[in-house]
C-alpha atoms as a PDB file:
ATOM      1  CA  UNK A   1      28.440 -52.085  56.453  1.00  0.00           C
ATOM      2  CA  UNK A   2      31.770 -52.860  57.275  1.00  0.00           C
ATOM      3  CA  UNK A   3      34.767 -50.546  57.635  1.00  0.00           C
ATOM      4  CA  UNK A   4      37.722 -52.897  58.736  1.00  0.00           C
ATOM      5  CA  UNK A   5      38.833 -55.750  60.926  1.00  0.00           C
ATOM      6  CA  UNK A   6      40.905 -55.317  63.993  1.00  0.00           C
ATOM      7  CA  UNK A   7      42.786 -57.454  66.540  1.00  0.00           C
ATOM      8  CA  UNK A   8      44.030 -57.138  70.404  1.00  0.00           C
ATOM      9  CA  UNK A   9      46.565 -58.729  71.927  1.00  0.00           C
ATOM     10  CA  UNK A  10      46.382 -60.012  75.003  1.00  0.00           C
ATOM     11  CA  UNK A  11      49.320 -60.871  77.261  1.00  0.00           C
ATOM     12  CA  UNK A  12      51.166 -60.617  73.736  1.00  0.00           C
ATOM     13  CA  UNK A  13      49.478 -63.107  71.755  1.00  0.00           C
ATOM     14  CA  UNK A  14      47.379 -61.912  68.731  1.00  0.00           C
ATOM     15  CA  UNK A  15      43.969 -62.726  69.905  1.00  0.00           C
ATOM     16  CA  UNK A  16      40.759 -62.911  67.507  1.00  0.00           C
ATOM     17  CA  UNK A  17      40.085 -60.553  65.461  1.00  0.00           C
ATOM     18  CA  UNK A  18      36.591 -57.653  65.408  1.00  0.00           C
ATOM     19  CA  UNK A  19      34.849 -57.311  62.588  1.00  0.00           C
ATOM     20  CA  UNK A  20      34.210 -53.270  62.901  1.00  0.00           C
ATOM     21  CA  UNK A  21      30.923 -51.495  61.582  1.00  0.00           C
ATOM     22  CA  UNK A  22      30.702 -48.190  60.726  1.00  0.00           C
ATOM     23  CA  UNK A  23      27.898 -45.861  61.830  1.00  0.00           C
ATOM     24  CA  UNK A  24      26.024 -44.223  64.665  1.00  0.00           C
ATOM     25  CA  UNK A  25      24.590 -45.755  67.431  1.00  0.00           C
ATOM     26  CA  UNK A  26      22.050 -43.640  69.724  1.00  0.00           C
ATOM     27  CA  UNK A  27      24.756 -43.216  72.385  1.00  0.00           C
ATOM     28  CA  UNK A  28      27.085 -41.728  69.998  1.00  0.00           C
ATOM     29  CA  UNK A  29      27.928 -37.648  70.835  1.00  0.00           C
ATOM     30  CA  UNK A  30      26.719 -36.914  67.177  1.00  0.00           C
ATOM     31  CA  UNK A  31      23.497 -38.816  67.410  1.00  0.00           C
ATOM     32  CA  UNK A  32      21.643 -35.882  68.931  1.00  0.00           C
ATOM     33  CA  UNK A  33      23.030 -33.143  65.758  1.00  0.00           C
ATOM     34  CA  UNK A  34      21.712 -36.065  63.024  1.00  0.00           C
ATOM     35  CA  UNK A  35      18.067 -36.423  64.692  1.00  0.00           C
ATOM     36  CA  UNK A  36      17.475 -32.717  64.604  1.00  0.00           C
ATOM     37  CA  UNK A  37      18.788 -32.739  60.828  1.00  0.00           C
ATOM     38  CA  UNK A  38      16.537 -35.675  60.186  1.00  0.00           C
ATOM     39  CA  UNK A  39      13.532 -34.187  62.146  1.00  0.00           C
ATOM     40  CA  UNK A  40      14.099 -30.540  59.840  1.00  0.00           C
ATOM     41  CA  UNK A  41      13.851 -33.094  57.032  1.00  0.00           C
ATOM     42  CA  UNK A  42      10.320 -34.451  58.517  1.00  0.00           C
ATOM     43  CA  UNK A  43       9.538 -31.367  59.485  1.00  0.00           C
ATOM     44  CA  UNK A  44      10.130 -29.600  55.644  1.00  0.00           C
ATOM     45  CA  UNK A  45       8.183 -32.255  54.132  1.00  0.00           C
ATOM     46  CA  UNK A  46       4.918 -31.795  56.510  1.00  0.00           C
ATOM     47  CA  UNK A  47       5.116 -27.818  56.130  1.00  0.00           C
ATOM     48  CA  UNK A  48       4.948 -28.373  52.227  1.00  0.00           C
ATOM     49  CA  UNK A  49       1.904 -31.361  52.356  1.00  0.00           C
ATOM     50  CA  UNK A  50       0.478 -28.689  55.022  1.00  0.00           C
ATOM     51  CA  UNK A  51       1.147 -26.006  52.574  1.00  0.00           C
ATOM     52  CA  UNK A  52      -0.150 -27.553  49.525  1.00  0.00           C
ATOM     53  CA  UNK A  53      -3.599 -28.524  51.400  1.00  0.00           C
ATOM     54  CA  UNK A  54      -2.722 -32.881  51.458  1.00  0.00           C
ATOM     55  CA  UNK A  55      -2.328 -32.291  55.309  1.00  0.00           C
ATOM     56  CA  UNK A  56      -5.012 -30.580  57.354  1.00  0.00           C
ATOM     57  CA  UNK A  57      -3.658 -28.865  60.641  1.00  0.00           C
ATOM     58  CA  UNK A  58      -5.470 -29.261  63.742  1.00  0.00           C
ATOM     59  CA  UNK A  59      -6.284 -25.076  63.424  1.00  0.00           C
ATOM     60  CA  UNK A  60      -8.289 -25.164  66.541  1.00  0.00           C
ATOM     61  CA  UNK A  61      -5.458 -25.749  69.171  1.00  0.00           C
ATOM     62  CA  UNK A  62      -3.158 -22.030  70.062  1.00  0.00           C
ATOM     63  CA  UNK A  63      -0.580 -23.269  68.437  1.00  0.00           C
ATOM     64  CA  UNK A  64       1.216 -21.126  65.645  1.00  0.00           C
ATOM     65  CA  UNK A  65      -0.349 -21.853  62.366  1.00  0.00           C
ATOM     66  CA  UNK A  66       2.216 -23.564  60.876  1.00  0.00           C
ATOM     67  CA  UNK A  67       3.232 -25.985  63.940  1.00  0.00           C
ATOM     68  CA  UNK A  68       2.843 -29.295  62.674  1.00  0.00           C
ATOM     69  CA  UNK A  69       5.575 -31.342  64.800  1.00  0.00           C
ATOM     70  CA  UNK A  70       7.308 -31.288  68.080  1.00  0.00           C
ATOM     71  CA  UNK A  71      10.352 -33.155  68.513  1.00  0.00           C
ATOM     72  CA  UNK A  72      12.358 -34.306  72.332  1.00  0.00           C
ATOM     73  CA  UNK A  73      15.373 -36.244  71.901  1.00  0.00           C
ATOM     74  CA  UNK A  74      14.007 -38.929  70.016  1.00  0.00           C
ATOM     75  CA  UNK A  75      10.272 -38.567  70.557  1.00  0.00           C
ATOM     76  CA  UNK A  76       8.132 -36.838  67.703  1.00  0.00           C
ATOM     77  CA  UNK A  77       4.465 -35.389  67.863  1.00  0.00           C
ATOM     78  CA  UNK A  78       3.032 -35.191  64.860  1.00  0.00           C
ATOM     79  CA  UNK A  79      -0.625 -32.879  64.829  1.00  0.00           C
ATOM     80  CA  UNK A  80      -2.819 -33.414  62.187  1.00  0.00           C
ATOM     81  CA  UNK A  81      -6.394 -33.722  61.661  1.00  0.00           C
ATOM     82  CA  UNK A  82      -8.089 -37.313  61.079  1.00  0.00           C
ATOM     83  CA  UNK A  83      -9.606 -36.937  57.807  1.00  0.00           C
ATOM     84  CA  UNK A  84      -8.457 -39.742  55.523  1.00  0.00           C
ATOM     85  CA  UNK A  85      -6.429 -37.924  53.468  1.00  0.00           C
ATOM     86  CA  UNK A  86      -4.352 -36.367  56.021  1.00  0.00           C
ATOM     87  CA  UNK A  87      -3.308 -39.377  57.241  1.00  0.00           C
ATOM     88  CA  UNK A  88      -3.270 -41.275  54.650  1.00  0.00           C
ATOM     89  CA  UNK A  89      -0.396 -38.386  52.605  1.00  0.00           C
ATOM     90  CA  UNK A  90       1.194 -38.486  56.626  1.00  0.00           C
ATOM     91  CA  UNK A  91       1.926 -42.287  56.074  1.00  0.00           C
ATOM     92  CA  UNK A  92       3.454 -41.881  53.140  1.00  0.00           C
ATOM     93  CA  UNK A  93       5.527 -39.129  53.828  1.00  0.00           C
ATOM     94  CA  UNK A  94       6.759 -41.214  57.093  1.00  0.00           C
ATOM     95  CA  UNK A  95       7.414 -44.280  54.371  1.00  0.00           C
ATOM     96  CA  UNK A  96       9.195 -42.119  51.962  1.00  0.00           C
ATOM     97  CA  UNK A  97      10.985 -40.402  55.068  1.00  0.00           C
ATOM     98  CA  UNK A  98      12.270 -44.023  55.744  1.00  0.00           C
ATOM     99  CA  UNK A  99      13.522 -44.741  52.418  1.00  0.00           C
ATOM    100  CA  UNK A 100      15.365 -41.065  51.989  1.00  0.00           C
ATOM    101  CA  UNK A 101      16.674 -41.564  55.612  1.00  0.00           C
ATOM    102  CA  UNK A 102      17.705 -44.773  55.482  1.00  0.00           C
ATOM    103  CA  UNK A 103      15.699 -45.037  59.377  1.00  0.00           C
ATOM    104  CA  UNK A 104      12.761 -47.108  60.062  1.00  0.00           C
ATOM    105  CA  UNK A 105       9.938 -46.102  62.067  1.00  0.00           C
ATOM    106  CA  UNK A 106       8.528 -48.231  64.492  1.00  0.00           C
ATOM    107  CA  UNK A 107       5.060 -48.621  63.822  1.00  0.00           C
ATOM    108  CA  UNK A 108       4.240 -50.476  66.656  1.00  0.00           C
ATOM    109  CA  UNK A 109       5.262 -47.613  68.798  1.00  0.00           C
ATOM    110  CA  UNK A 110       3.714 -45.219  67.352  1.00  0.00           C
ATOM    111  CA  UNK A 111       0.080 -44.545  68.694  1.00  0.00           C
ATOM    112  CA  UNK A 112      -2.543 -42.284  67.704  1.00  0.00           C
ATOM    113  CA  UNK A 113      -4.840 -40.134  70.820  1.00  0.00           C
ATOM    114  CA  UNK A 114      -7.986 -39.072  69.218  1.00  0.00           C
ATOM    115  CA  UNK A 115      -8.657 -35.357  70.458  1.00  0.00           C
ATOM    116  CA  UNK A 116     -12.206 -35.499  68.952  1.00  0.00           C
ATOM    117  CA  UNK A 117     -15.157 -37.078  70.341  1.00  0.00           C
ATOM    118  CA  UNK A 118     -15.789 -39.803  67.800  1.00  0.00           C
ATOM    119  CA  UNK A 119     -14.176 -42.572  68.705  1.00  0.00           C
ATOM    120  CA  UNK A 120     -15.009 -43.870  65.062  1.00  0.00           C
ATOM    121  CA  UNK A 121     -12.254 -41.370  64.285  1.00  0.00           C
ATOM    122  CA  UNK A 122      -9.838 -42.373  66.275  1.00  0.00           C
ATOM    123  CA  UNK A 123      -9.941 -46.127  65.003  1.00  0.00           C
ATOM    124  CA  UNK A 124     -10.052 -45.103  61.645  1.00  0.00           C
ATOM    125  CA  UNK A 125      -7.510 -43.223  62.242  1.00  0.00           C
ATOM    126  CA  UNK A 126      -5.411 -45.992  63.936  1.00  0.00           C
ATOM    127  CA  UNK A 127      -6.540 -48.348  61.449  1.00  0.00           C
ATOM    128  CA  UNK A 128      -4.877 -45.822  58.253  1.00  0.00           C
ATOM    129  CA  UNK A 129      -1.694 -45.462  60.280  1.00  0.00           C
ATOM    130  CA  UNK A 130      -1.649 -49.016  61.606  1.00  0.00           C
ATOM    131  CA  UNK A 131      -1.031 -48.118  65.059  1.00  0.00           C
ATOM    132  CA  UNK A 132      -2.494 -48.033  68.743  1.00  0.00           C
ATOM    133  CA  UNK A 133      -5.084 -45.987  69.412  1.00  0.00           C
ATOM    134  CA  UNK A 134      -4.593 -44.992  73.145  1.00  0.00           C
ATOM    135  CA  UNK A 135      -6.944 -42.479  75.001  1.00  0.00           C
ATOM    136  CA  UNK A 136      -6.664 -39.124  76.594  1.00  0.00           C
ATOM    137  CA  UNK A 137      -5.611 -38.135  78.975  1.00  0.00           C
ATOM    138  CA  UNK A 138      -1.622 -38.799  78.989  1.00  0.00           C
ATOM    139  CA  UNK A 139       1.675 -37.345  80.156  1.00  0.00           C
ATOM    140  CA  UNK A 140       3.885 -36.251  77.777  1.00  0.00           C
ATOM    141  CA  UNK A 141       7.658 -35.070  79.140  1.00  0.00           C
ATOM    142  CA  UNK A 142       5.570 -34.829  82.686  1.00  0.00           C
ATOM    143  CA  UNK A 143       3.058 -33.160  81.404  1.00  0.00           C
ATOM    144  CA  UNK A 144      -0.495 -33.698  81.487  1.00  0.00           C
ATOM    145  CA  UNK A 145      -2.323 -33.935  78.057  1.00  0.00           C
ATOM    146  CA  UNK A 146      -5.619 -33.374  78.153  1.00  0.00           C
ATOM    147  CA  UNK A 147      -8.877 -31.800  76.432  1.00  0.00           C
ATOM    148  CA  UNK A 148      -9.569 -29.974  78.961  1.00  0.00           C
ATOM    149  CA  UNK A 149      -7.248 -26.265  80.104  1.00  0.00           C
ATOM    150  CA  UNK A 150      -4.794 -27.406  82.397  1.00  0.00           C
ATOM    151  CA  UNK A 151      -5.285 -25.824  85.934  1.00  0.00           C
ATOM    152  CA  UNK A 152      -2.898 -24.731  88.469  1.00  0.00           C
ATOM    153  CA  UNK A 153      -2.959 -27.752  90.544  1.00  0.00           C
ATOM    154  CA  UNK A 154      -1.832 -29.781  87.307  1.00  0.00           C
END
């Protein structure tokens, strides 16, 4: 969208003129305040499919009960289990976050790490979501992420 044209002079002639857009842009000093609104948003939506049984939470991990995301500036971890219809309700919710939001999500970013040992799972998984399915273990904001406990050394 457009909010206005403008013009600069230089050396006092009336140069061209800017077509100026209005928005953010990720460098903005209120871009920060707007993802953490957006990501409550995300977040509300998962607690209620959690809530109302269409997403399963990966119970096993010590975790809170209710944790379902993590969000880092503009990363997001989504935990969920890979039954179908867990991830097939989490793909909507992300399209229907995109149309509320007025955001897209980059699928081809997004990637999938299968914590189980099926690796039928994990493709199936990647496959629903149409993403990468990348393997474990990975660092995560420097940290390690792995099935195994972490150990002092790490």
């Amino acid at each position: 969208m457009f909010s206005g044209t403008s013009f600069i002079f230089v050396n006092g002639k009336l140069g061209n003129y800017i077509q100026c857009h209005w928005g953010l842009r990720q460098e903005d000093p209120l871009s920060p305040y707007l993802f953490i609104l957006v990501a409550d948003t995300l977040t509300r939506n998962l607690f209620l499919a959690s809530g109302n049984g269409n997403i399963k939470k990966v119970g096993s991990l010590p975790w809170p009960n209710d944790l379902v995301s993590l969000y880092y500036v503009d990363d997001s971890l989504l935990l969920v289990l890979g039954d179908a219809e867990s991830l097939i309700t989490l793909k909507l919710l992300l399209y229907s976050f995109e149309m509320m939001m007025g955001l897209r999500i980059n699928f081809h970013k997004l990637c999938v790490y299968n914590l189980s040992r099926c690796e039928e799972m994990g493709m199936r998984a990647a496959s629903i979501l149409n993403c990468n399915l990348e393997t474990l273990p990975f660092t995560y904001l420097e940290l390690p992420i792995k099935v195994t406990t972490l150990t002092r050394e790490e």
